[in-house]
Protein backbone atom coordinates (compact mmCIF):
# COMPACT_ATOMS: atom_id res chain seq x y z
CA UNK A 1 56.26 28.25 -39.54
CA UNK A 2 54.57 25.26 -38.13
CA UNK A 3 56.19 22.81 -40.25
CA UNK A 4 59.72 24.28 -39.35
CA UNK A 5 58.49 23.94 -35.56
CA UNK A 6 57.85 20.48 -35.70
CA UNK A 7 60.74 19.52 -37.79
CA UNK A 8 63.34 21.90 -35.34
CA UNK A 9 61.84 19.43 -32.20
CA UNK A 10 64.38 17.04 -32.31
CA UNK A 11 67.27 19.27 -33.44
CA UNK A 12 66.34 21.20 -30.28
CA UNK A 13 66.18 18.45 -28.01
CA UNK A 14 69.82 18.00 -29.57
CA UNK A 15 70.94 21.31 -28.74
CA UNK A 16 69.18 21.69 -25.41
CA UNK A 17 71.05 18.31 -24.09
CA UNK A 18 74.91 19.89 -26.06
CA UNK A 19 74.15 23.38 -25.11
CA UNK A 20 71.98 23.52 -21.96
CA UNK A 21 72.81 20.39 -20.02
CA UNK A 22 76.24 20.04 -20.68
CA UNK A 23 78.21 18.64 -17.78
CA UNK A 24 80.50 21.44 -16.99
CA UNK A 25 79.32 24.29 -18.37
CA UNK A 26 75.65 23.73 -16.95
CA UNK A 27 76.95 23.92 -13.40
CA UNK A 28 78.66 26.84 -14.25
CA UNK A 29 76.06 28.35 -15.80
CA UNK A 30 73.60 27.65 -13.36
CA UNK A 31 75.56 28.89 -10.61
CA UNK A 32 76.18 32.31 -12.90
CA UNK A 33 72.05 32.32 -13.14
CA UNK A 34 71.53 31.55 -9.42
CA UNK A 35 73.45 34.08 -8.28
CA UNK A 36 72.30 37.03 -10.48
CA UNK A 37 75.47 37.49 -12.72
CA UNK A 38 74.03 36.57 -16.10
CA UNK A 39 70.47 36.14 -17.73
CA UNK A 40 69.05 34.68 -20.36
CA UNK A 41 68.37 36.88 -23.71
CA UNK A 42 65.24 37.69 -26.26
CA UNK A 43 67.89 36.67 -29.17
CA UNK A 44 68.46 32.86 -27.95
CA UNK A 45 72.46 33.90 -26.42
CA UNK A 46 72.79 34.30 -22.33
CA UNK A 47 73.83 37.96 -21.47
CA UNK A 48 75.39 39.11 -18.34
CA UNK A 49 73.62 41.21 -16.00
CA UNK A 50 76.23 42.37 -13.33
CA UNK A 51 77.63 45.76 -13.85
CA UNK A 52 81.07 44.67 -13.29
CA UNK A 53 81.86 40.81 -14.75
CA UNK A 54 84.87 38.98 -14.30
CA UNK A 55 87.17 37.93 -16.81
CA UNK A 56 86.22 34.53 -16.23
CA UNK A 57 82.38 35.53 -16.44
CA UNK A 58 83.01 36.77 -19.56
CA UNK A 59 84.87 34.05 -20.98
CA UNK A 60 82.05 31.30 -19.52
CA UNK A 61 79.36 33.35 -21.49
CA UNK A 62 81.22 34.04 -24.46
CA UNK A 63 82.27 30.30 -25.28
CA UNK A 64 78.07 29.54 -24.55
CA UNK A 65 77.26 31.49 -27.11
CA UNK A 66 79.63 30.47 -29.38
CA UNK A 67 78.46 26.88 -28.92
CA UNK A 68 74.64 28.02 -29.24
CA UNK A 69 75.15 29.62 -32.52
CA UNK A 70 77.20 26.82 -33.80
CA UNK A 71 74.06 24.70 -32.60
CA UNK A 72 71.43 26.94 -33.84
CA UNK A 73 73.40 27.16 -37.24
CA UNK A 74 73.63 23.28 -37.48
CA UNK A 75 69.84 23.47 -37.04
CA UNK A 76 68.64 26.40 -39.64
CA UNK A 77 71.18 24.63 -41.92
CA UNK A 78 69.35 21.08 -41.67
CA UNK A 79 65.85 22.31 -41.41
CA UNK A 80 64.23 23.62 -44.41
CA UNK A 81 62.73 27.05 -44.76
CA UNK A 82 64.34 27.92 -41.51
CA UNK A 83 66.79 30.85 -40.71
CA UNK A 84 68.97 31.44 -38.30
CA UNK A 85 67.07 34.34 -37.05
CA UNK A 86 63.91 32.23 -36.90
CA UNK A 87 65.65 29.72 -34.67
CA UNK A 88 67.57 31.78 -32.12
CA UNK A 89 63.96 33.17 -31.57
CA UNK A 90 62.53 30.17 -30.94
CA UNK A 91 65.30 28.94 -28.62
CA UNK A 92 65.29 32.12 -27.30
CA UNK A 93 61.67 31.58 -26.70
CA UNK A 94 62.34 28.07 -24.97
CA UNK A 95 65.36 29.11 -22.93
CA UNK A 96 63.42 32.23 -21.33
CA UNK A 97 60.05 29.58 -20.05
CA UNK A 98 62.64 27.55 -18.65
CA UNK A 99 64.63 29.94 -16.51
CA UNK A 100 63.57 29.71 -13.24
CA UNK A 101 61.63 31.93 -11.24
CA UNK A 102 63.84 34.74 -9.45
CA UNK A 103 66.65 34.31 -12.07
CA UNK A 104 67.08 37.27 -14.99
CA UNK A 105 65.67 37.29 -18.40
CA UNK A 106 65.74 40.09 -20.97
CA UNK A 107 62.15 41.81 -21.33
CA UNK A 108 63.78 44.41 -24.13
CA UNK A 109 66.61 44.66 -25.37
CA UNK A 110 69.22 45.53 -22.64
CA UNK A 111 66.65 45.85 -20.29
CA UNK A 112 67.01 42.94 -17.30
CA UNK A 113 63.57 41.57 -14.78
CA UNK A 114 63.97 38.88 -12.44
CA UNK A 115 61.34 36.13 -14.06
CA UNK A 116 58.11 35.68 -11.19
């Protein structure tokens, strides 16, 4: 497992800089974090929080999660021994420390906290 960590580093700074900072959709997806409507989940994908999402909401999170898998496929498929499974966790893992404080994360599944 440590060898696949240090050989994922770069393929996650990668992904973090396509997936995470991303011109548009960071903004959006900041602004969808800041305000409570979506969180970030214990399987590497953002889910949404709010009881009652837009159709845009949905859409925004939906087409980031279709680009993280894409990007966490790429990843598994170019580091060796790794699975998916083993590197949505990891993201997943590295996504959740950098959510800031007050915004949502996923403690269980389906079950929402505001990080301290």
């Amino acid at each position: 497992m440590r060898s696949f960590m240090k050989s994922a580093l770069p393929l996650f700074a990668l992904l973090f800089s396509l997936v995470v900072a991303g011109p548009a959709l960071a903004i959006d997806l900041d602004s969808a974090k800041a305000q409570g409507l979506v969180g970030e989940k214990l399987n590497g994908y953002v889910g949404i929080v709010t009881a009652a999402p837009d159709p845009d909401l949905k859409a925004m999170v939906n087409d980031i999660n279709l680009r993280r898998r894409a990007s966490y496929q790429a990843i598994a498929a170019k580091t060796p021994g790794a699975t998916l499974n083993a590197v949505e966790k990891l993201a997943a893992e590295k996504l959740i420390a950098k959510t800031k404080s007050g915004q949502y994360v996923e403690t269980a599944p389906g079950k929402w906290a505001k990080k301290p």
